[in-house]
PDB file of N, CA and C in Angstrom:
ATOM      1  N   UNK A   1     174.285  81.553 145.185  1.00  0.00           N
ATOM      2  CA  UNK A   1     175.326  81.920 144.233  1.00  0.00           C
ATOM      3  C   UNK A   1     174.801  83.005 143.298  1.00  0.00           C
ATOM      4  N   UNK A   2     175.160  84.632 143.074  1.00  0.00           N
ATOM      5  CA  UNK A   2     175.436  85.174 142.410  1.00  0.00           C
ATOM      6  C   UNK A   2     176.004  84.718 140.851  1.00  0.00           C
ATOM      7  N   UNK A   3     175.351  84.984 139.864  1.00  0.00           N
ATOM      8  CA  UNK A   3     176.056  84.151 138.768  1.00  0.00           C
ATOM      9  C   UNK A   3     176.455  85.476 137.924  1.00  0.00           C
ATOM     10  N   UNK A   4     175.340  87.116 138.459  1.00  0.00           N
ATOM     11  CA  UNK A   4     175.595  88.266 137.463  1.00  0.00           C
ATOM     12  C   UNK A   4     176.842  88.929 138.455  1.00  0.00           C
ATOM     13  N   UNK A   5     177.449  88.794 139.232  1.00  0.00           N
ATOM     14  CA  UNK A   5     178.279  89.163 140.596  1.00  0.00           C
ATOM     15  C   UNK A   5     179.320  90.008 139.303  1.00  0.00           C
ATOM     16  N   UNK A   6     179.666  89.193 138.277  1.00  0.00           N
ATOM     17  CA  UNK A   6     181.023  89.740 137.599  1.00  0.00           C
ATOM     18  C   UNK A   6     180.582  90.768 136.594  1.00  0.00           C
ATOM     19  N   UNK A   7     179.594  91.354 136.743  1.00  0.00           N
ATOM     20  CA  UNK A   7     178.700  91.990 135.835  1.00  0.00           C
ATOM     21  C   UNK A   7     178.228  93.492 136.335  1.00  0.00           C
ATOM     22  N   UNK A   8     178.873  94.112 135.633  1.00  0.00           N
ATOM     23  CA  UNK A   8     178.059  95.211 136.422  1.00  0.00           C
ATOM     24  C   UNK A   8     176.792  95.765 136.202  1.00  0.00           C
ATOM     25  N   UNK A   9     176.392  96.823 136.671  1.00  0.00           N
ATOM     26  CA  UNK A   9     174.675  97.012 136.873  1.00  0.00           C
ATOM     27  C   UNK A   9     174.299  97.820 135.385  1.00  0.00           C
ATOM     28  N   UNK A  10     173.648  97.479 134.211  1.00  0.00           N
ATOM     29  CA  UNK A  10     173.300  98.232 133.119  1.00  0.00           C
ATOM     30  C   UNK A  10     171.960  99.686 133.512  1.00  0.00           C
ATOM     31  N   UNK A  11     171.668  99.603 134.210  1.00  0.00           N
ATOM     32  CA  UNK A  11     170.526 100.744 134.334  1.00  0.00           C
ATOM     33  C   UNK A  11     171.319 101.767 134.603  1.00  0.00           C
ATOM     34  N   UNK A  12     171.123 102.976 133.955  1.00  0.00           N
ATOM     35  CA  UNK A  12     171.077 104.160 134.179  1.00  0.00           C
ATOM     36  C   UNK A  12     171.184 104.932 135.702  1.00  0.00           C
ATOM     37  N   UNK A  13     172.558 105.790 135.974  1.00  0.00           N
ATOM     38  CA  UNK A  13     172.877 106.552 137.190  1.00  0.00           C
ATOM     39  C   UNK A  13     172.090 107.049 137.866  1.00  0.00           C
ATOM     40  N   UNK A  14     172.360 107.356 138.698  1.00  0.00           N
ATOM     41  CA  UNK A  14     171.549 109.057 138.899  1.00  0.00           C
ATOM     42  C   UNK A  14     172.035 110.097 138.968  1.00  0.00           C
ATOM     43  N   UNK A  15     172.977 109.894 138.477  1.00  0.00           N
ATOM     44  CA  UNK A  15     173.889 111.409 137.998  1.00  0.00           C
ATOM     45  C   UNK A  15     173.484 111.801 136.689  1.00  0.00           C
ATOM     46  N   UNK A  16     172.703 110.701 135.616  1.00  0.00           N
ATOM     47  CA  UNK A  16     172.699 111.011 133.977  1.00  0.00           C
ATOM     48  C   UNK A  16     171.523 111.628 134.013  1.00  0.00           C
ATOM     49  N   UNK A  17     172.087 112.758 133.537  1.00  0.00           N
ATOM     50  CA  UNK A  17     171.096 113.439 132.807  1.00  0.00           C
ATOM     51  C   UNK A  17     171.055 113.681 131.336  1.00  0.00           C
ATOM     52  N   UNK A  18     171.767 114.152 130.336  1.00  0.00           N
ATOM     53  CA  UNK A  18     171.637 114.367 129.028  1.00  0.00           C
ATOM     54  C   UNK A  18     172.778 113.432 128.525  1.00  0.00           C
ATOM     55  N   UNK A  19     173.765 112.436 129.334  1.00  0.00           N
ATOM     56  CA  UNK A  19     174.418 111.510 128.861  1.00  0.00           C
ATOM     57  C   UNK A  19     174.437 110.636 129.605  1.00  0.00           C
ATOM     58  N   UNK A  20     174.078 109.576 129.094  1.00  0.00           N
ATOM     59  CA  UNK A  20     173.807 108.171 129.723  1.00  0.00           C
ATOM     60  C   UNK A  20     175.146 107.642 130.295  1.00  0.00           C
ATOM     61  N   UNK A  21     175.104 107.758 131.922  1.00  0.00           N
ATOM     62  CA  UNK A  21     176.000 106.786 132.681  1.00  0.00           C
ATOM     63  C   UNK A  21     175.596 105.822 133.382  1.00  0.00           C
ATOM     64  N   UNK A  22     176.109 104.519 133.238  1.00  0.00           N
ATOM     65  CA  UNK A  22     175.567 103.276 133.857  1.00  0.00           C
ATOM     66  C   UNK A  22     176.046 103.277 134.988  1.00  0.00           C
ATOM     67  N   UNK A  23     175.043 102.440 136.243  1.00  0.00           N
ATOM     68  CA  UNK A  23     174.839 102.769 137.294  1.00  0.00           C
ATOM     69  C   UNK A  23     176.098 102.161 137.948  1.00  0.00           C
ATOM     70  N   UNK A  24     176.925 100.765 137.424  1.00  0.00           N
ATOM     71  CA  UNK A  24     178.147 100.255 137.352  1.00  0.00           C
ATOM     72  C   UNK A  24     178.468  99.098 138.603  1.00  0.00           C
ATOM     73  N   UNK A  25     177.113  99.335 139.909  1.00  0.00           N
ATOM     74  CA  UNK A  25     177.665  98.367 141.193  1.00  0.00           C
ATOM     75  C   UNK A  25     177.270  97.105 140.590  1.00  0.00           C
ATOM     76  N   UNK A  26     177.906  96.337 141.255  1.00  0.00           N
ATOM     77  CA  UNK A  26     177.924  94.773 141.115  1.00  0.00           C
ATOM     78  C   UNK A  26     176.493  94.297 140.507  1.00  0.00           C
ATOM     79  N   UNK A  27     176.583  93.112 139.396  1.00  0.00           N
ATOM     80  CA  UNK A  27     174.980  92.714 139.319  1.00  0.00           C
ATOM     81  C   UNK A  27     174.439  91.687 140.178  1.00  0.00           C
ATOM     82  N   UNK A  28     173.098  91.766 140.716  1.00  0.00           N
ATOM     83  CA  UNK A  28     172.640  90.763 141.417  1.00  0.00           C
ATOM     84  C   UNK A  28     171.265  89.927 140.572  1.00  0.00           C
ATOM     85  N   UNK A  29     171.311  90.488 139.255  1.00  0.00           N
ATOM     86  CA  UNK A  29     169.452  89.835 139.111  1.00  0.00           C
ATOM     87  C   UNK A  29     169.675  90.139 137.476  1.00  0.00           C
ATOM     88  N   UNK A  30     168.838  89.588 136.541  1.00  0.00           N
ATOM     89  CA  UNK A  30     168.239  90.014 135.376  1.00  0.00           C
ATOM     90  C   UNK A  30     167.274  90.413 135.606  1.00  0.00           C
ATOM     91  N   UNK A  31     166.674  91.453 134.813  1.00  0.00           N
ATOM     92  CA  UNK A  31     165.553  92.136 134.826  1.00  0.00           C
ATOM     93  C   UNK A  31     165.017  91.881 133.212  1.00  0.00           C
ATOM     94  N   UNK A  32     163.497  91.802 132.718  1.00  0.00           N
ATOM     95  CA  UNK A  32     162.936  91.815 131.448  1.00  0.00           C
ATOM     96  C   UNK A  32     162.494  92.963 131.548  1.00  0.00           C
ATOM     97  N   UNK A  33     162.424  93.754 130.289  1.00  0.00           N
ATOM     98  CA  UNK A  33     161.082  94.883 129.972  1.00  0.00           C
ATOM     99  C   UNK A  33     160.850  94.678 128.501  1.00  0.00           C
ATOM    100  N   UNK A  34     159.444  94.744 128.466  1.00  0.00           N
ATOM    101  CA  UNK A  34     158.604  93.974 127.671  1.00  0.00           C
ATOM    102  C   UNK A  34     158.621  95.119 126.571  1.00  0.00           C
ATOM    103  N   UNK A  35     158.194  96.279 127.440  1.00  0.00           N
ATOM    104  CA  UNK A  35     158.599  97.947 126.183  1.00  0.00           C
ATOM    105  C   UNK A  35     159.585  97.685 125.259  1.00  0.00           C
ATOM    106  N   UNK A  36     160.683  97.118 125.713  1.00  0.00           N
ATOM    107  CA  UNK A  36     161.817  97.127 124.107  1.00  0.00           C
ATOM    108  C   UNK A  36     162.404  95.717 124.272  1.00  0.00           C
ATOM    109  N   UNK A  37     161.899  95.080 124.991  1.00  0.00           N
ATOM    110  CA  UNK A  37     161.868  93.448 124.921  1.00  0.00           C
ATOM    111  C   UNK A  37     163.391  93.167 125.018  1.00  0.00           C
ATOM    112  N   UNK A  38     164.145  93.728 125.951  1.00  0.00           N
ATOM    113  CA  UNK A  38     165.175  93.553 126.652  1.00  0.00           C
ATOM    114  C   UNK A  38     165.342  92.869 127.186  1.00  0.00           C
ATOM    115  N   UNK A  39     166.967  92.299 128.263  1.00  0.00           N
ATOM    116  CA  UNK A  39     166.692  92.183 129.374  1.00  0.00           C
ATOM    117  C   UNK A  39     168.207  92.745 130.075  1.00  0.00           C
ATOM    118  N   UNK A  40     168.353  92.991 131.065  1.00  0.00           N
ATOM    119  CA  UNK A  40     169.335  93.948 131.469  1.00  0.00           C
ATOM    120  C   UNK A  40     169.996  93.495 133.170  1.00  0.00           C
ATOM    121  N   UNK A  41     171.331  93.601 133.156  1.00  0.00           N
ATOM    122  CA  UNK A  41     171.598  92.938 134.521  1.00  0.00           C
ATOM    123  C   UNK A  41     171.582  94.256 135.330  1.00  0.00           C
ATOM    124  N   UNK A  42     170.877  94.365 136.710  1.00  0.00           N
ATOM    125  CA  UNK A  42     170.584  94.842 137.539  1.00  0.00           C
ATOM    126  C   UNK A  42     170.945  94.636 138.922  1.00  0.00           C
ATOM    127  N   UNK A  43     171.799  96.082 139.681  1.00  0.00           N
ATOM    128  CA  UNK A  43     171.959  95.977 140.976  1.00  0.00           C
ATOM    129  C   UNK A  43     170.728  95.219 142.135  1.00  0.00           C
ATOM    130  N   UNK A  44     170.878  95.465 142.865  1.00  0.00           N
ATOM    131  CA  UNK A  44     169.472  94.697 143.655  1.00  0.00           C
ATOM    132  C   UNK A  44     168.560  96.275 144.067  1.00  0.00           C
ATOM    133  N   UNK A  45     169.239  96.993 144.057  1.00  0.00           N
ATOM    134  CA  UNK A  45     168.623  98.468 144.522  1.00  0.00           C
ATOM    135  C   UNK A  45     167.885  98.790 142.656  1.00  0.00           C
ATOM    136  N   UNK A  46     168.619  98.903 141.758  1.00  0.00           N
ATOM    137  CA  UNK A  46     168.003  98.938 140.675  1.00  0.00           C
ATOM    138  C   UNK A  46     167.227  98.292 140.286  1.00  0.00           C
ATOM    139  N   UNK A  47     166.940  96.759 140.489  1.00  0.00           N
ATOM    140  CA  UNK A  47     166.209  96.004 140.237  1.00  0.00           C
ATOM    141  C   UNK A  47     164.930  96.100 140.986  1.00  0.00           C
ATOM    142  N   UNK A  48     164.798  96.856 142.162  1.00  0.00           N
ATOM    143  CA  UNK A  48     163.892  96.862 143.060  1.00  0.00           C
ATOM    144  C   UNK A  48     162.916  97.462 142.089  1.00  0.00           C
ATOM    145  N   UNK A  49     163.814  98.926 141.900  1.00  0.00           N
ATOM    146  CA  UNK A  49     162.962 100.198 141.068  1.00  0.00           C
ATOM    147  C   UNK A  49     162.237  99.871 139.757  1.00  0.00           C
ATOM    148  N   UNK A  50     163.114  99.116 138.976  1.00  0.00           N
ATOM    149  CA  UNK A  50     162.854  98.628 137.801  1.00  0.00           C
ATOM    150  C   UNK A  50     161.502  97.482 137.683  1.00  0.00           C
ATOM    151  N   UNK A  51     161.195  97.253 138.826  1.00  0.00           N
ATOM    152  CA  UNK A  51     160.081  95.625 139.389  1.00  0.00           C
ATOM    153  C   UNK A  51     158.983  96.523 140.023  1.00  0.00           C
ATOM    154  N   UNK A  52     159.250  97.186 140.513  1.00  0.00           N
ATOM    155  CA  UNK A  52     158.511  98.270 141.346  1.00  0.00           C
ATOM    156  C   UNK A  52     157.817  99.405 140.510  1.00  0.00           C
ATOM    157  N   UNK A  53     158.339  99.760 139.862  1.00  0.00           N
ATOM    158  CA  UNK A  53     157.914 101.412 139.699  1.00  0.00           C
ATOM    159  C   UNK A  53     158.065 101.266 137.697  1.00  0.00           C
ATOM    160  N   UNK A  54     158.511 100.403 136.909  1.00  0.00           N
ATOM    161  CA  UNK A  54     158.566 100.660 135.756  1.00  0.00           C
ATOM    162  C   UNK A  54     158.276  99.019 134.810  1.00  0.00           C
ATOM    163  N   UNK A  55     157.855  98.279 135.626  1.00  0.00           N
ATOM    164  CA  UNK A  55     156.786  96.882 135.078  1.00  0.00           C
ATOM    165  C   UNK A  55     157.780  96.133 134.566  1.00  0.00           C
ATOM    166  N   UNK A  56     159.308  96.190 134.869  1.00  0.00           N
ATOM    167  CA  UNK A  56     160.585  94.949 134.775  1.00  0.00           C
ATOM    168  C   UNK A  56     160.058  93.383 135.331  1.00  0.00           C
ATOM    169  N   UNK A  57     160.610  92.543 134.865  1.00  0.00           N
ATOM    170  CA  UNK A  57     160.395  91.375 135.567  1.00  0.00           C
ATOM    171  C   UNK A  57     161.523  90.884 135.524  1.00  0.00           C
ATOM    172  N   UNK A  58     161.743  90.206 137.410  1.00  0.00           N
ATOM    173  CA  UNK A  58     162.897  89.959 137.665  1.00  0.00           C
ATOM    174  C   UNK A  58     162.801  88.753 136.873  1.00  0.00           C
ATOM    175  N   UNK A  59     164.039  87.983 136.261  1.00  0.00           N
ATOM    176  CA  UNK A  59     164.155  86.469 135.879  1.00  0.00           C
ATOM    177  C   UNK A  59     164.892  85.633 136.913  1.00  0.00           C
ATOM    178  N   UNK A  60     164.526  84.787 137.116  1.00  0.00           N
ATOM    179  CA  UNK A  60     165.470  84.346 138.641  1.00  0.00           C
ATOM    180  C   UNK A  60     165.794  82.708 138.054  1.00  0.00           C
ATOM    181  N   UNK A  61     166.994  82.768 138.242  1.00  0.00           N
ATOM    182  CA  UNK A  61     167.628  81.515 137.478  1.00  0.00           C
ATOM    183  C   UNK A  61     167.145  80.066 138.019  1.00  0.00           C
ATOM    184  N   UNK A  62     166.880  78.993 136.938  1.00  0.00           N
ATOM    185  CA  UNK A  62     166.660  77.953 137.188  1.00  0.00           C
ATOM    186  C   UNK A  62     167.169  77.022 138.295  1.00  0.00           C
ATOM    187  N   UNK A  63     167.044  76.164 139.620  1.00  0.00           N
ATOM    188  CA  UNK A  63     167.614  75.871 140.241  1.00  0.00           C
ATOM    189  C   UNK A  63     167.920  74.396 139.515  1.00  0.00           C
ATOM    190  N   UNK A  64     169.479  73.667 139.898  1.00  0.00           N
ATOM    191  CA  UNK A  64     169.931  72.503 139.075  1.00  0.00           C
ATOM    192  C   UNK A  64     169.634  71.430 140.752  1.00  0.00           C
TER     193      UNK A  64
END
């Protein structure tokens, strides 16, 4: 179960350049970053990048 599904993706396009457009596909994940002590819902393609390449940590929901 998707729980961010109704959520769309907060990271940054790749169309933005000098004005910030959000990336907008469906969310699949929370992401943390510790830099501004966020946390931000993330496509699964964004979330990759964000875990990968810029020290995000996925949060992966508690199982009941």
């Amino acid at each position: 179960m998707n729980i961010f599904h109704d959520t769309p993706c907060q990271e940054a396009s790749i169309h933005s350049r000098e004005t910030f457009i959000a990336c907008g596909r469906p969310g699949a994940s929370a992401v943390f970053h510790k830099k501004d002590r966020h946390v931000y819902v993330m496509c699964e393609a964004c979330t990759y990048h964000n875990v990968k390449n810029r020290g995000g940590i996925e949060l992966v929901p508690k199982e009941e």
